[in-house]
N, C-alpha and C. Protein backbone atom coordinates (compact mmCIF):
# COMPACT_ATOMS: atom_id res chain seq x y z
N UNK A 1 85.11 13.41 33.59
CA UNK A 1 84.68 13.65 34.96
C UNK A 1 83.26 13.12 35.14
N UNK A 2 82.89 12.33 36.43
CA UNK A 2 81.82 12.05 36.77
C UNK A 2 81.56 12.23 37.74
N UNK A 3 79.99 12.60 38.23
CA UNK A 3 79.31 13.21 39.31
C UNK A 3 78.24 12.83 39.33
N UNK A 4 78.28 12.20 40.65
CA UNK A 4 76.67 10.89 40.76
C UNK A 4 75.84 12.10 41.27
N UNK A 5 74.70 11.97 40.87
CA UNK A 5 73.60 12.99 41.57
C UNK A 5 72.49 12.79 42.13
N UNK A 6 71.76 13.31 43.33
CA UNK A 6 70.16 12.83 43.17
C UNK A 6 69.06 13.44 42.35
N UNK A 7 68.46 13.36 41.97
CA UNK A 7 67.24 13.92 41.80
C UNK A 7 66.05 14.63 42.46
N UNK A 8 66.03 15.97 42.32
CA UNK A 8 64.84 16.65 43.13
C UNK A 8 65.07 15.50 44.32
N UNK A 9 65.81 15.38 45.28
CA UNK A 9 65.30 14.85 46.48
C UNK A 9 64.96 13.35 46.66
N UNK A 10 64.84 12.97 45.59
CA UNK A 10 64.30 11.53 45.57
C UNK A 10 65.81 10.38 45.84
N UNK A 11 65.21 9.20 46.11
CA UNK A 11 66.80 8.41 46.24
C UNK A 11 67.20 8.05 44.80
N UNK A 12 68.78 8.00 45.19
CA UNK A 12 69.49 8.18 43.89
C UNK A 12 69.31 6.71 43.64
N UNK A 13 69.35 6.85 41.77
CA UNK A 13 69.44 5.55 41.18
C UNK A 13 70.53 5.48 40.59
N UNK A 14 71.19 5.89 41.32
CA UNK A 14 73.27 5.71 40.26
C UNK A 14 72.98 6.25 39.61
N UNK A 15 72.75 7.43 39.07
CA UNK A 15 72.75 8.51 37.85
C UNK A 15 74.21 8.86 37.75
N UNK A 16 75.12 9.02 36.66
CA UNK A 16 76.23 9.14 36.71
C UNK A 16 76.34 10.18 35.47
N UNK A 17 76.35 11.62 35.63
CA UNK A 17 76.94 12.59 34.74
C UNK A 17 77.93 12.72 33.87
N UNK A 18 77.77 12.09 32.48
CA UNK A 18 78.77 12.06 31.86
C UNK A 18 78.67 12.36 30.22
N UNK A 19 77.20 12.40 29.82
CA UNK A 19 77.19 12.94 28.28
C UNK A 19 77.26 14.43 28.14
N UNK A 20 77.68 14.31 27.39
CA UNK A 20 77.53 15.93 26.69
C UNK A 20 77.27 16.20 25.61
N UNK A 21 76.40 17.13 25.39
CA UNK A 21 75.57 17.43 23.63
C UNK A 21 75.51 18.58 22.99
N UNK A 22 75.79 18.73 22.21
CA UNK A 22 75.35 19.44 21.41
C UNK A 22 74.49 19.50 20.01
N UNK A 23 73.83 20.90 20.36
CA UNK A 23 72.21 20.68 19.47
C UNK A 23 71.99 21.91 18.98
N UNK A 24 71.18 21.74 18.12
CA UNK A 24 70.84 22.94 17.11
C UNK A 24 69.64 23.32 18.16
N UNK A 25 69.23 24.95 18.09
CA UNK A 25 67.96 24.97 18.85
C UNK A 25 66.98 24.30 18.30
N UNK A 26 66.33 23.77 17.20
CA UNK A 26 65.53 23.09 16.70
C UNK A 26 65.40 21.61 17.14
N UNK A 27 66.70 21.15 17.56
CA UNK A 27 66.69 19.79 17.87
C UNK A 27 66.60 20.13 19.92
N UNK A 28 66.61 20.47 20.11
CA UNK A 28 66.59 21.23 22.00
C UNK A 28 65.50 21.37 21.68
N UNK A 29 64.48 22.35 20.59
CA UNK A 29 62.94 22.36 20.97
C UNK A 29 62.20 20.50 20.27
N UNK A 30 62.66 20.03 20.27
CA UNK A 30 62.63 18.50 19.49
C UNK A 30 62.58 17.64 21.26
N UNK A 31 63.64 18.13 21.77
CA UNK A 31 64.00 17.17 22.95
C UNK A 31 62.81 17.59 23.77
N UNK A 32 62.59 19.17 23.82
CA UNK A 32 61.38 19.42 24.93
C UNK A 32 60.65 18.69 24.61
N UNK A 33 59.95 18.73 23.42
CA UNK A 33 58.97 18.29 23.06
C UNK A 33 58.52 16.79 23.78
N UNK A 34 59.56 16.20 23.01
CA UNK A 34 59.63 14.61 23.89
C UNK A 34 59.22 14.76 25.18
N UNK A 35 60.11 15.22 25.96
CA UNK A 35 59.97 15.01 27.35
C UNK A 35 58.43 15.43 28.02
N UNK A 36 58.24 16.54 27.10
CA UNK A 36 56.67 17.22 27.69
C UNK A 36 55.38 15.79 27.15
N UNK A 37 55.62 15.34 26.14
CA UNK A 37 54.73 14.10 25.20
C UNK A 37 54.57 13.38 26.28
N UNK A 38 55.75 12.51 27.03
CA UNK A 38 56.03 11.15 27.95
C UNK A 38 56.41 11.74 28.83
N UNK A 39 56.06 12.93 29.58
CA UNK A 39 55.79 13.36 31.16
C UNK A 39 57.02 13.56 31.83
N UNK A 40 57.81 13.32 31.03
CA UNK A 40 59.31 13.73 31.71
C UNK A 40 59.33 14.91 32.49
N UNK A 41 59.88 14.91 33.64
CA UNK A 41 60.47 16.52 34.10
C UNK A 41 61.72 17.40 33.35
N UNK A 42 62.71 16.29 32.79
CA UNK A 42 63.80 16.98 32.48
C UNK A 42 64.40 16.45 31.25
N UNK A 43 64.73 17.38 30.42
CA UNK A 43 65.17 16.92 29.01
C UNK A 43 66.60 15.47 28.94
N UNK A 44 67.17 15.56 30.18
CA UNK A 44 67.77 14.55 30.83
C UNK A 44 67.34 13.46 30.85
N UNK A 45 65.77 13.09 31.74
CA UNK A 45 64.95 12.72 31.73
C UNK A 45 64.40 11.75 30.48
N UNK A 46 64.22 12.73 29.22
CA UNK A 46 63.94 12.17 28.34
C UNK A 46 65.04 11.42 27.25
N UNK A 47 65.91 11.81 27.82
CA UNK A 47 67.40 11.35 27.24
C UNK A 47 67.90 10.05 27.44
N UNK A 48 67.30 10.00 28.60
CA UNK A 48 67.83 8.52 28.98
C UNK A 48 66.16 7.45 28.76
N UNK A 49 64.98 8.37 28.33
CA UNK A 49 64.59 7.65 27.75
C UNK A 49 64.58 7.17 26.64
N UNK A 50 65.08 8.23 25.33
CA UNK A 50 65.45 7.52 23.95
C UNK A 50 66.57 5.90 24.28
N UNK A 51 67.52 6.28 25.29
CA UNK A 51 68.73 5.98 25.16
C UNK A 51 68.07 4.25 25.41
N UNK A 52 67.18 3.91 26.61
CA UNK A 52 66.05 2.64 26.46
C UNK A 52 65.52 2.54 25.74
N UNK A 53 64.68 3.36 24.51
CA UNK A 53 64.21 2.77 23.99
C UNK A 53 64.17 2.56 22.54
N UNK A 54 65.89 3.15 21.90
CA UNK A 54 66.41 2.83 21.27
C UNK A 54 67.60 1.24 21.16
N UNK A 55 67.77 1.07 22.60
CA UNK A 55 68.43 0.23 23.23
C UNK A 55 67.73 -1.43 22.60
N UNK A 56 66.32 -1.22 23.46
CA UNK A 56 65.24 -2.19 23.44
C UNK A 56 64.93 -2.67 21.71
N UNK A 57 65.21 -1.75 21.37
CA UNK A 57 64.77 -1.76 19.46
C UNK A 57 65.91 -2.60 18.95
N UNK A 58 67.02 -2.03 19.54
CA UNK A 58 67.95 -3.08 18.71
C UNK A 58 68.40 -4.30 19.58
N UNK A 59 68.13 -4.58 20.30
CA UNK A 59 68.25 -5.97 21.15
C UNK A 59 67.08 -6.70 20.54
N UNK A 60 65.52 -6.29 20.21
CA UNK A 60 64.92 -7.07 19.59
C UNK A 60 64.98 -7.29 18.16
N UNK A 61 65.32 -6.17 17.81
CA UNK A 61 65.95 -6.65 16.07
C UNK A 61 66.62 -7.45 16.12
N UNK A 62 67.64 -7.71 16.69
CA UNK A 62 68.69 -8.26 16.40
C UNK A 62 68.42 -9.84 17.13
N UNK A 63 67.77 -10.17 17.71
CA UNK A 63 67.25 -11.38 18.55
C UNK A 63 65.81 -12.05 17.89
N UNK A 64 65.94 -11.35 16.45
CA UNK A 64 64.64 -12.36 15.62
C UNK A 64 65.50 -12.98 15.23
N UNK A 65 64.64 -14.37 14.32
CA UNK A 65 64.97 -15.22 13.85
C UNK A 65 65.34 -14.19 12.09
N UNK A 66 66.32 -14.91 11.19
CA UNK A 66 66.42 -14.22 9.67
C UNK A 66 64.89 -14.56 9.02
N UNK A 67 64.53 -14.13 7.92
CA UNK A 67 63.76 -14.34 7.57
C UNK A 67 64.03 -14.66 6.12
C-alpha cells in the first residue's frame, strides 16, 4: 500500500509511503540522533537522508577508474 503525503503543510515532493522498519531501541535512539546532528525534523527525514547518501557513495565508488 501507498500513500503520497505532504509535509507539515509544505508542497508535496512525491513522498510515497512505503518502507517499513524495524529496530532495536538502540538503533531508533541511533536514528534520532542522526536526524537531531543534520537538522532533520523527522526520523523519516533522516531516512531518506542515509538512503542519498549512501546512494551517492556507491555511484561514486563504482564510477572510479580500477586502480
Amino acid at each position: 500500500m501507498t500513500e503520497e503525503r505532504k509535509h507539515r503543510g509544505r508542497p508535496s515532493r512525491n513522498l510515497t509511503e512505503w518502507i517499513r522498519s524495524a529496530a532495536t531501541p538502540e538503533e531508533k535512539a541511533m536514528l534520532a540522533k542522526i536526524a537531531a546532528h543534520y537538522g532533520d525534523e523527522t526520523e523519516s527525514a533522516a531516512i531518506r537522508r542515509i538512503v542519498r547518501l549512501q546512494f551517492a557513495s556507491i555511484t561514486t565508488s563504482t564510477n572510479q577508474p580500477a586502480s
